[in-house]
PDB file of N, CA and C in Angstrom:
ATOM      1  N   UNK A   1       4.226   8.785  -5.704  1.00  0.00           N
ATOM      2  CA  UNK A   1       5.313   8.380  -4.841  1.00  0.00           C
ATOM      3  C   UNK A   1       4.854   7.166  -4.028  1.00  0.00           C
ATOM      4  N   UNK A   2       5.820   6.346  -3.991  1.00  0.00           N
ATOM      5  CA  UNK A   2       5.021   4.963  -3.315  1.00  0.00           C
ATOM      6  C   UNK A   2       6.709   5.053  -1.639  1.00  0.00           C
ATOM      7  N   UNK A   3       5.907   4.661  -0.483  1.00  0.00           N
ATOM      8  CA  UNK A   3       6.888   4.541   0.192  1.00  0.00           C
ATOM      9  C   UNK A   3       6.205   3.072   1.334  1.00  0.00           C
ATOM     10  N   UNK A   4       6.808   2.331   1.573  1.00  0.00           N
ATOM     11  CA  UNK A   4       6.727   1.248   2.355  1.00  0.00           C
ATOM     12  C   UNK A   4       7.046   1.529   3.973  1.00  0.00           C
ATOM     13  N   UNK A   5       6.139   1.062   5.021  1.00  0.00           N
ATOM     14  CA  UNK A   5       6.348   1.429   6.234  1.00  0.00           C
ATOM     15  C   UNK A   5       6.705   0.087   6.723  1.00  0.00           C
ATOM     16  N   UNK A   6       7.851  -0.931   7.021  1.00  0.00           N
ATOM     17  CA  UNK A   6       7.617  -2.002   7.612  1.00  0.00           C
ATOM     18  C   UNK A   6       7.777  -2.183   9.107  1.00  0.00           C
ATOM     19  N   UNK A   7       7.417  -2.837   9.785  1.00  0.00           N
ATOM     20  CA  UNK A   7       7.376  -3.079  11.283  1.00  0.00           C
ATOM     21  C   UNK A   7       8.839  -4.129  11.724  1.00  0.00           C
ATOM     22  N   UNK A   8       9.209  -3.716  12.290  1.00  0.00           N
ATOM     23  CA  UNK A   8      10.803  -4.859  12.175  1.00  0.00           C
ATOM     24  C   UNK A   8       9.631  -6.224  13.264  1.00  0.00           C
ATOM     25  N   UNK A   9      10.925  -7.065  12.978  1.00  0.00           N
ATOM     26  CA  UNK A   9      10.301  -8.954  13.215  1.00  0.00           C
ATOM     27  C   UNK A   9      10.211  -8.886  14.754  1.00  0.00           C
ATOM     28  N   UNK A  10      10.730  -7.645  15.403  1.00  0.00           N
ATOM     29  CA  UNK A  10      10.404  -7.554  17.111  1.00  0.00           C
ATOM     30  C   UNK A  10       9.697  -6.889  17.690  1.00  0.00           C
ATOM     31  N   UNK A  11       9.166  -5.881  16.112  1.00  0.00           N
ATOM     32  CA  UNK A  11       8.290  -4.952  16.607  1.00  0.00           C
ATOM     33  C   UNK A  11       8.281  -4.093  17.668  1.00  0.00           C
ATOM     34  N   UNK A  12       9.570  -3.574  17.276  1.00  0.00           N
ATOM     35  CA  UNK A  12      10.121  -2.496  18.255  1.00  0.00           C
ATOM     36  C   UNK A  12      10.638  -1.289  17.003  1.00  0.00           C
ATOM     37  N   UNK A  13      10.231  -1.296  15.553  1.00  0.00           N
ATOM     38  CA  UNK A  13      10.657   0.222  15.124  1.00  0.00           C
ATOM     39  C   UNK A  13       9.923   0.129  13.452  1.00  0.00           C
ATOM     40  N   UNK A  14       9.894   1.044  13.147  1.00  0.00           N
ATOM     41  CA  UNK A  14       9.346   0.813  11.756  1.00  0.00           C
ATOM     42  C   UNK A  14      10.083   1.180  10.755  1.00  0.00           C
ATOM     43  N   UNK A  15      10.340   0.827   9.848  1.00  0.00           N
ATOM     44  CA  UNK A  15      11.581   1.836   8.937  1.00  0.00           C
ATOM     45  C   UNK A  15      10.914   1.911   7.514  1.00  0.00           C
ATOM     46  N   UNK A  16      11.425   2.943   6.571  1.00  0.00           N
ATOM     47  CA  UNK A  16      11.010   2.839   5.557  1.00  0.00           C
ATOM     48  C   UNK A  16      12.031   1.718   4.197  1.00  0.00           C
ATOM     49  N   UNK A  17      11.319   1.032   3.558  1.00  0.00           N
ATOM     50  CA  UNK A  17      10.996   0.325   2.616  1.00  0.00           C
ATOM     51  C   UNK A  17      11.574   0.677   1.087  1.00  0.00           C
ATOM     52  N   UNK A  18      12.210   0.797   0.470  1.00  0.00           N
ATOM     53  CA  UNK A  18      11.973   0.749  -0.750  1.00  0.00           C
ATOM     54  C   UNK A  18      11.156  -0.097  -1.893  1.00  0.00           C
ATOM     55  N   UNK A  19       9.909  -0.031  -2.346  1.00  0.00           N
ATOM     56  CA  UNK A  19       9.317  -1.186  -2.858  1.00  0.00           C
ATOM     57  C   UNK A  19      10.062  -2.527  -3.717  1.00  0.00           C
ATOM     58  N   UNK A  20      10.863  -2.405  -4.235  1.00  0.00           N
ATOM     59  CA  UNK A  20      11.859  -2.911  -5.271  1.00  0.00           C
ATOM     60  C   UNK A  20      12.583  -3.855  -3.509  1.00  0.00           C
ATOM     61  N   UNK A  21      12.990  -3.501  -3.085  1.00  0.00           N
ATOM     62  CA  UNK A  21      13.426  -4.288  -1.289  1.00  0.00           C
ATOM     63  C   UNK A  21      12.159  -4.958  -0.709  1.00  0.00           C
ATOM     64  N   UNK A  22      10.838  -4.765  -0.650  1.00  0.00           N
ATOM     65  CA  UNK A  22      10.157  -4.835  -0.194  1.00  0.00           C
ATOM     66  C   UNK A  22       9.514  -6.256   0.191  1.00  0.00           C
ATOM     67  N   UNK A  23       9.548  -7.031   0.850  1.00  0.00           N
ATOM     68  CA  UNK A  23       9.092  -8.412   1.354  1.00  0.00           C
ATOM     69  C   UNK A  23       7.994  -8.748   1.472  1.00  0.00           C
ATOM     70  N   UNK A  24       6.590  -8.993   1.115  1.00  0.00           N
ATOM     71  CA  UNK A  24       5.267  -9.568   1.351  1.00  0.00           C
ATOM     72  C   UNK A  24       5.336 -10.379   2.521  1.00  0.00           C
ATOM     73  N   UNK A  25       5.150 -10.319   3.235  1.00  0.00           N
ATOM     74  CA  UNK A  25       4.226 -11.982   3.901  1.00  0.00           C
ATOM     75  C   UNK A  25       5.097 -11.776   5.452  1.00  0.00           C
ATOM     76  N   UNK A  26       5.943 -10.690   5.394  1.00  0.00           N
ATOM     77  CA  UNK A  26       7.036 -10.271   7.177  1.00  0.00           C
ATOM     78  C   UNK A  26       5.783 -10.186   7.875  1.00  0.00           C
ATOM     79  N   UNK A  27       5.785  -9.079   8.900  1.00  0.00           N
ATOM     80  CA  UNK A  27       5.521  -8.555   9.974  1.00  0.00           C
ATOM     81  C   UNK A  27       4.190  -7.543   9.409  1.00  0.00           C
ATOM     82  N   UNK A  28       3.706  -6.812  10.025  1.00  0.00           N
ATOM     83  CA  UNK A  28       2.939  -5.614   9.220  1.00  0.00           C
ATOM     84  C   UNK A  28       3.854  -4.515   8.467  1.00  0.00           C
ATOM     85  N   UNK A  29       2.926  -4.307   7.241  1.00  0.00           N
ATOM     86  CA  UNK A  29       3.287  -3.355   6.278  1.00  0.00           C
ATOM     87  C   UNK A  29       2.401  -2.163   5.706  1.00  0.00           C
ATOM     88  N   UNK A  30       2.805  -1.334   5.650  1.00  0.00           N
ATOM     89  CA  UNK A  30       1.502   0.029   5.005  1.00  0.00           C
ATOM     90  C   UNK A  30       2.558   0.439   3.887  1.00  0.00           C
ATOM     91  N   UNK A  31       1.549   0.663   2.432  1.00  0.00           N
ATOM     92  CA  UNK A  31       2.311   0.647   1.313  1.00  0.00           C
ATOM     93  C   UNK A  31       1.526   2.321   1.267  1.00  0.00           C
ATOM     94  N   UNK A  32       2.157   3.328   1.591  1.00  0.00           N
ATOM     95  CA  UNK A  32       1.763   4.199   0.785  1.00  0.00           C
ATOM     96  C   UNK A  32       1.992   5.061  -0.489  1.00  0.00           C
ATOM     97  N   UNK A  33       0.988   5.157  -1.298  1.00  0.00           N
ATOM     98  CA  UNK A  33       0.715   5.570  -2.895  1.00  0.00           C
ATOM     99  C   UNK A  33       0.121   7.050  -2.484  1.00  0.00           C
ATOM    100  N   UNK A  34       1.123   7.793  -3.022  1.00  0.00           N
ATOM    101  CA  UNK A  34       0.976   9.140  -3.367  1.00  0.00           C
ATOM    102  C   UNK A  34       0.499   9.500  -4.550  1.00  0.00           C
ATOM    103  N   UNK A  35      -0.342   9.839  -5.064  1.00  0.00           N
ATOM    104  CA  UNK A  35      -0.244  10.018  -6.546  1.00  0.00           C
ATOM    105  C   UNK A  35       0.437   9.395  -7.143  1.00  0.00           C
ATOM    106  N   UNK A  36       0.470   7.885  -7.521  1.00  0.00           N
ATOM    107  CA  UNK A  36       0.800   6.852  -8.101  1.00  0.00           C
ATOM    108  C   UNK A  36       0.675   7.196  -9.437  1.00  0.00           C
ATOM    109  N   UNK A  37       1.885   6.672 -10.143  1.00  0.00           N
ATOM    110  CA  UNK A  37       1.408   6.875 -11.515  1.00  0.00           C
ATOM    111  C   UNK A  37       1.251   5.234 -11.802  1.00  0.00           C
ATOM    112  N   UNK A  38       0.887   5.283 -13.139  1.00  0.00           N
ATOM    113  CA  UNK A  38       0.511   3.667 -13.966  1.00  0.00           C
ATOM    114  C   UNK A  38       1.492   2.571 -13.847  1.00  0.00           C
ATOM    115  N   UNK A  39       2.681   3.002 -13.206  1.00  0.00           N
ATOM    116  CA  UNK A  39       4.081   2.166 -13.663  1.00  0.00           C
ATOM    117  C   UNK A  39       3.892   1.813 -11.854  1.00  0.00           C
ATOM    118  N   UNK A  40       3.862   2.832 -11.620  1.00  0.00           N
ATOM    119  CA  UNK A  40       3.767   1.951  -9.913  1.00  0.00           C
ATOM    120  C   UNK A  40       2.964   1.707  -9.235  1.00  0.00           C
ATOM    121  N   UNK A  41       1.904   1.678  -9.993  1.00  0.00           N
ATOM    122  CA  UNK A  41       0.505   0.710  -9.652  1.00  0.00           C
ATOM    123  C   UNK A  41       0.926  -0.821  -9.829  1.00  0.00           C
ATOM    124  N   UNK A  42       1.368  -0.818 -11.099  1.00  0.00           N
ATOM    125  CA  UNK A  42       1.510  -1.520 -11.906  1.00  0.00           C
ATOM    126  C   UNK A  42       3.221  -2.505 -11.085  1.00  0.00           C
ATOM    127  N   UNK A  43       3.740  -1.529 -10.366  1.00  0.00           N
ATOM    128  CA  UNK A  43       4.909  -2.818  -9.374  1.00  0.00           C
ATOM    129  C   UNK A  43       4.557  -2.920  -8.233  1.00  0.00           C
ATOM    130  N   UNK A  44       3.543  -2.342  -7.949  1.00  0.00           N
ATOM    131  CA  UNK A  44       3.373  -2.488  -6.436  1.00  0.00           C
ATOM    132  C   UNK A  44       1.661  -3.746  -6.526  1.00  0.00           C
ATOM    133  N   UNK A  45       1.544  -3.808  -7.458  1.00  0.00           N
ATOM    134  CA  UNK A  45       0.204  -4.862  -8.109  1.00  0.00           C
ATOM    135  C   UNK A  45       1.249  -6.312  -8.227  1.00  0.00           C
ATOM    136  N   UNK A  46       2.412  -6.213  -9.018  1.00  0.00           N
ATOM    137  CA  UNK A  46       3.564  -7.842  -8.974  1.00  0.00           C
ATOM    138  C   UNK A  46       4.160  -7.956  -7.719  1.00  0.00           C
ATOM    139  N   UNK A  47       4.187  -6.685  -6.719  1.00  0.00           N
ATOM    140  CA  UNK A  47       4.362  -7.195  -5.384  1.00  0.00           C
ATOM    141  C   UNK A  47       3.863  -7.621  -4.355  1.00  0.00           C
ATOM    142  N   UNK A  48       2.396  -6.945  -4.533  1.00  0.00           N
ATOM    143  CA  UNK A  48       1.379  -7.580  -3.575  1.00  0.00           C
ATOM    144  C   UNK A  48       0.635  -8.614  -3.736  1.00  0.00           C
ATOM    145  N   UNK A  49       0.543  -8.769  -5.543  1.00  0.00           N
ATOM    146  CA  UNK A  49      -1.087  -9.435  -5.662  1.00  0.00           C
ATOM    147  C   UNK A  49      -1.980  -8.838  -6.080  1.00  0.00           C
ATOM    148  N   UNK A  50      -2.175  -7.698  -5.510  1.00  0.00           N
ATOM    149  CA  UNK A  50      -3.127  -6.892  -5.303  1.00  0.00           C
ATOM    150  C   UNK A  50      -4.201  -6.335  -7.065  1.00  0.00           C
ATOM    151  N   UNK A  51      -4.766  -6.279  -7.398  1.00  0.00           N
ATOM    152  CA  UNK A  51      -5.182  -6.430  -8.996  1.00  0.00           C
ATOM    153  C   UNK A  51      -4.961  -4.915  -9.036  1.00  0.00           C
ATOM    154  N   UNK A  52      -4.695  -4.598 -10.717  1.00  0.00           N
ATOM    155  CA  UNK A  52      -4.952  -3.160 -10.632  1.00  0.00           C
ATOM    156  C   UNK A  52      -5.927  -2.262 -10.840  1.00  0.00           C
ATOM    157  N   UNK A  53      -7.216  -3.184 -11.209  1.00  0.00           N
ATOM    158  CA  UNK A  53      -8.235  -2.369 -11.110  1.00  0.00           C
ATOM    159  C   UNK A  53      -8.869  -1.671 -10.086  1.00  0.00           C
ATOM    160  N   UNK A  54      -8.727  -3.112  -8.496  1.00  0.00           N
ATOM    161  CA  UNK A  54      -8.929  -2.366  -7.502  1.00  0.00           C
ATOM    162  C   UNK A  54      -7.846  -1.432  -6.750  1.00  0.00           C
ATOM    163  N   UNK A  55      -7.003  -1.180  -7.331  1.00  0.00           N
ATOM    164  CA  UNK A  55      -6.038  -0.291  -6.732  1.00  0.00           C
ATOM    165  C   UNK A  55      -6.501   0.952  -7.863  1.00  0.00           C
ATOM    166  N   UNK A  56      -7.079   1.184  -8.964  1.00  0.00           N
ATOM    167  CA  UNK A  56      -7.813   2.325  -9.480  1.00  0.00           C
ATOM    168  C   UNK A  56      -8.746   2.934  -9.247  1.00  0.00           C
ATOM    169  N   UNK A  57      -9.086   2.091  -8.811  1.00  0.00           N
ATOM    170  CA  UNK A  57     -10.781   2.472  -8.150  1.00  0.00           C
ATOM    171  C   UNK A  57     -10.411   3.113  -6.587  1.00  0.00           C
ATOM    172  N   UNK A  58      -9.242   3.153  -5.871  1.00  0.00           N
ATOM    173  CA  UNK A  58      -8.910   3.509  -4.744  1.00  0.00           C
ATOM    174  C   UNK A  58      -8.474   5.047  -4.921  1.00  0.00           C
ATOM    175  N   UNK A  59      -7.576   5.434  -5.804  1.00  0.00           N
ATOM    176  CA  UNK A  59      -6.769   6.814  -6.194  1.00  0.00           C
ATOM    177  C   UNK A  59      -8.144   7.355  -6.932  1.00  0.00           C
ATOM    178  N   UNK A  60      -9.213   7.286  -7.090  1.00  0.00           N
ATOM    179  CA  UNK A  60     -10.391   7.985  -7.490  1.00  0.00           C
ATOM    180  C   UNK A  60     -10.584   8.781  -6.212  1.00  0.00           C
ATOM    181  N   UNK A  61     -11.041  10.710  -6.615  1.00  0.00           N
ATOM    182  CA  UNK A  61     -11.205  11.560  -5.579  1.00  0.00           C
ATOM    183  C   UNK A  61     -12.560  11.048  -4.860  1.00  0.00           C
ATOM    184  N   UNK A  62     -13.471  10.606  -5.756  1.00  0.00           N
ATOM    185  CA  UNK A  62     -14.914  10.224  -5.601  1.00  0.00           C
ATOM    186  C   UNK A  62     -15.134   9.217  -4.366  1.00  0.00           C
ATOM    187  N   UNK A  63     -13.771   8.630  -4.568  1.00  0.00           N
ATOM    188  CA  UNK A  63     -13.974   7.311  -3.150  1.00  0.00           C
ATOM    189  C   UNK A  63     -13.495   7.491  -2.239  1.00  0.00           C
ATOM    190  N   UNK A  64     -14.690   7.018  -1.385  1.00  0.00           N
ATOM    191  CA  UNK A  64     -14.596   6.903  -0.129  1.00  0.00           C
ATOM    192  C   UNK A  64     -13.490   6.208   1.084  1.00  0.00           C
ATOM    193  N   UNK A  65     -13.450   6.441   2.314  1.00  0.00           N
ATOM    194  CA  UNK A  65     -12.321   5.850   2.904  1.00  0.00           C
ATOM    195  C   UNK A  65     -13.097   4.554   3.156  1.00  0.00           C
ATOM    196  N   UNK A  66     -12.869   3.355   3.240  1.00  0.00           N
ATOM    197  CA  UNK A  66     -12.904   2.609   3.286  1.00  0.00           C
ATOM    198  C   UNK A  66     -11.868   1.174   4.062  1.00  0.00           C
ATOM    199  N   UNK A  67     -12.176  -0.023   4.421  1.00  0.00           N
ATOM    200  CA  UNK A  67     -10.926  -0.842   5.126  1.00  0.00           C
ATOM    201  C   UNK A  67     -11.917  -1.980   4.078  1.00  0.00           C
ATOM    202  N   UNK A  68     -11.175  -3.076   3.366  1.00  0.00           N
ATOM    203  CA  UNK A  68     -11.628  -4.308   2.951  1.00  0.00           C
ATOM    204  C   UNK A  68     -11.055  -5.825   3.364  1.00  0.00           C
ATOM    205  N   UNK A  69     -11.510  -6.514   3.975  1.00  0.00           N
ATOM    206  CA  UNK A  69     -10.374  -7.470   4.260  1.00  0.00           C
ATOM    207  C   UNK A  69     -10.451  -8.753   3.260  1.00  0.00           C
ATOM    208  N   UNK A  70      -9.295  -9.263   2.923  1.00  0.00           N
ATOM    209  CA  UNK A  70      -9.416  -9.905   2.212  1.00  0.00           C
ATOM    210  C   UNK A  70      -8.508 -11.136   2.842  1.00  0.00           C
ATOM    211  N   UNK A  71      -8.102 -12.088   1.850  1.00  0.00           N
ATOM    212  CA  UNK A  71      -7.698 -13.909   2.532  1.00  0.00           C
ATOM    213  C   UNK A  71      -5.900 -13.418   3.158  1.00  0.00           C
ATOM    214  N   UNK A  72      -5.368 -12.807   2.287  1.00  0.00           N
ATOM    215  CA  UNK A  72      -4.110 -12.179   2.744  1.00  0.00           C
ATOM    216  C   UNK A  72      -3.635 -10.932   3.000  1.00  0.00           C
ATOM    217  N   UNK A  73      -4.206  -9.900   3.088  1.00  0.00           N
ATOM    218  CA  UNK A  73      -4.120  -8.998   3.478  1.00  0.00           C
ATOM    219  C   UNK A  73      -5.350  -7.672   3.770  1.00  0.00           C
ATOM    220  N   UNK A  74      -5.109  -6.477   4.224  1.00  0.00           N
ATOM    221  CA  UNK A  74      -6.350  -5.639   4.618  1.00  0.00           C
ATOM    222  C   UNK A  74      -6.035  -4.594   3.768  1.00  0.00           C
ATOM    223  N   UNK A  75      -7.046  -3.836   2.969  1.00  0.00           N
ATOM    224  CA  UNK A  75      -7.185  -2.946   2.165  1.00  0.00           C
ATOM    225  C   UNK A  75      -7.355  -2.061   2.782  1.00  0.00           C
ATOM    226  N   UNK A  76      -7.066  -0.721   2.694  1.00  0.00           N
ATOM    227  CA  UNK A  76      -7.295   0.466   3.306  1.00  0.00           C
ATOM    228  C   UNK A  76      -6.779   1.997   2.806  1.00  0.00           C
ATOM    229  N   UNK A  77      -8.123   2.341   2.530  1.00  0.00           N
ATOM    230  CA  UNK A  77      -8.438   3.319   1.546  1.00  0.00           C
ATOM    231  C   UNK A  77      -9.007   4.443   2.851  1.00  0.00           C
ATOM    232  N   UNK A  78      -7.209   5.349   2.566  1.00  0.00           N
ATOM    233  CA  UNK A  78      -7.429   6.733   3.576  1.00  0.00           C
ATOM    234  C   UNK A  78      -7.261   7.878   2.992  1.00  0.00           C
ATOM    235  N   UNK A  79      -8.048   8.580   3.052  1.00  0.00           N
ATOM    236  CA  UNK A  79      -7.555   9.982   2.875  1.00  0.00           C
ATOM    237  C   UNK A  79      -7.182  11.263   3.604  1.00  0.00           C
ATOM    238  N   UNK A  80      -5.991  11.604   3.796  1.00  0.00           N
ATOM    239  CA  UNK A  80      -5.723  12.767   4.904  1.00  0.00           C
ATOM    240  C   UNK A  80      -5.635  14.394   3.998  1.00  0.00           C
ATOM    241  N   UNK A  81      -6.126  15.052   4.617  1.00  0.00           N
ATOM    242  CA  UNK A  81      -5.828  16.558   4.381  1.00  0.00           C
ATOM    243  C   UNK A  81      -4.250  17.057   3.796  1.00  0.00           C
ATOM    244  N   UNK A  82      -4.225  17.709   2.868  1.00  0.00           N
ATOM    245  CA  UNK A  82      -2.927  18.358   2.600  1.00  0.00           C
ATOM    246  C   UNK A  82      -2.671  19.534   2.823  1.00  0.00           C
ATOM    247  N   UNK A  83      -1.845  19.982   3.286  1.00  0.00           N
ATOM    248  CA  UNK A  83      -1.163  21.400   3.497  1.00  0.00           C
ATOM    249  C   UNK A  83      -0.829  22.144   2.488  1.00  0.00           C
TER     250      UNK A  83
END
């Protein structure tokens, strides 16, 4: 499940995103990937940029949380507890 958090341009609310709607380059954004499958790695990789190898190497249980910064945006590899 992929869901988009964007920050509105006054930064007074956040709303959710549909990726397919989704704008690069606004205000701040958190793209979260739920158990992503291959197809939406694979649109959320033509929306960001983002390559898909390192977005594979992220959905691995083995890896660690991590933040990477890069020239246009910040990587950030979290993992929270499930219920």
């Amino acid at each position: 499940m992929i869901r988009v958090w964007d920050l509105s341009p006054d930064k007074k609310e956040v709303k959710i995103t549909p990726l397919d709607e989704y704008k690069p380059g606004g205000t701040l954004s958190w793209i979260d990937c739920y158990h992503p499958t291959q197809k939406e790695l694979e649109a959320v990789s033509a929306k960001t940029g983002i390559s898909i190898e390192e977005m594979h190497g992220s959905v691995s249980y083995m890896k660690r949380s991590q933040v990477a910064q890069h020239e246009h945006h910040a990587y950030i590899i979290f993992r929270g507890l499930c219920a």
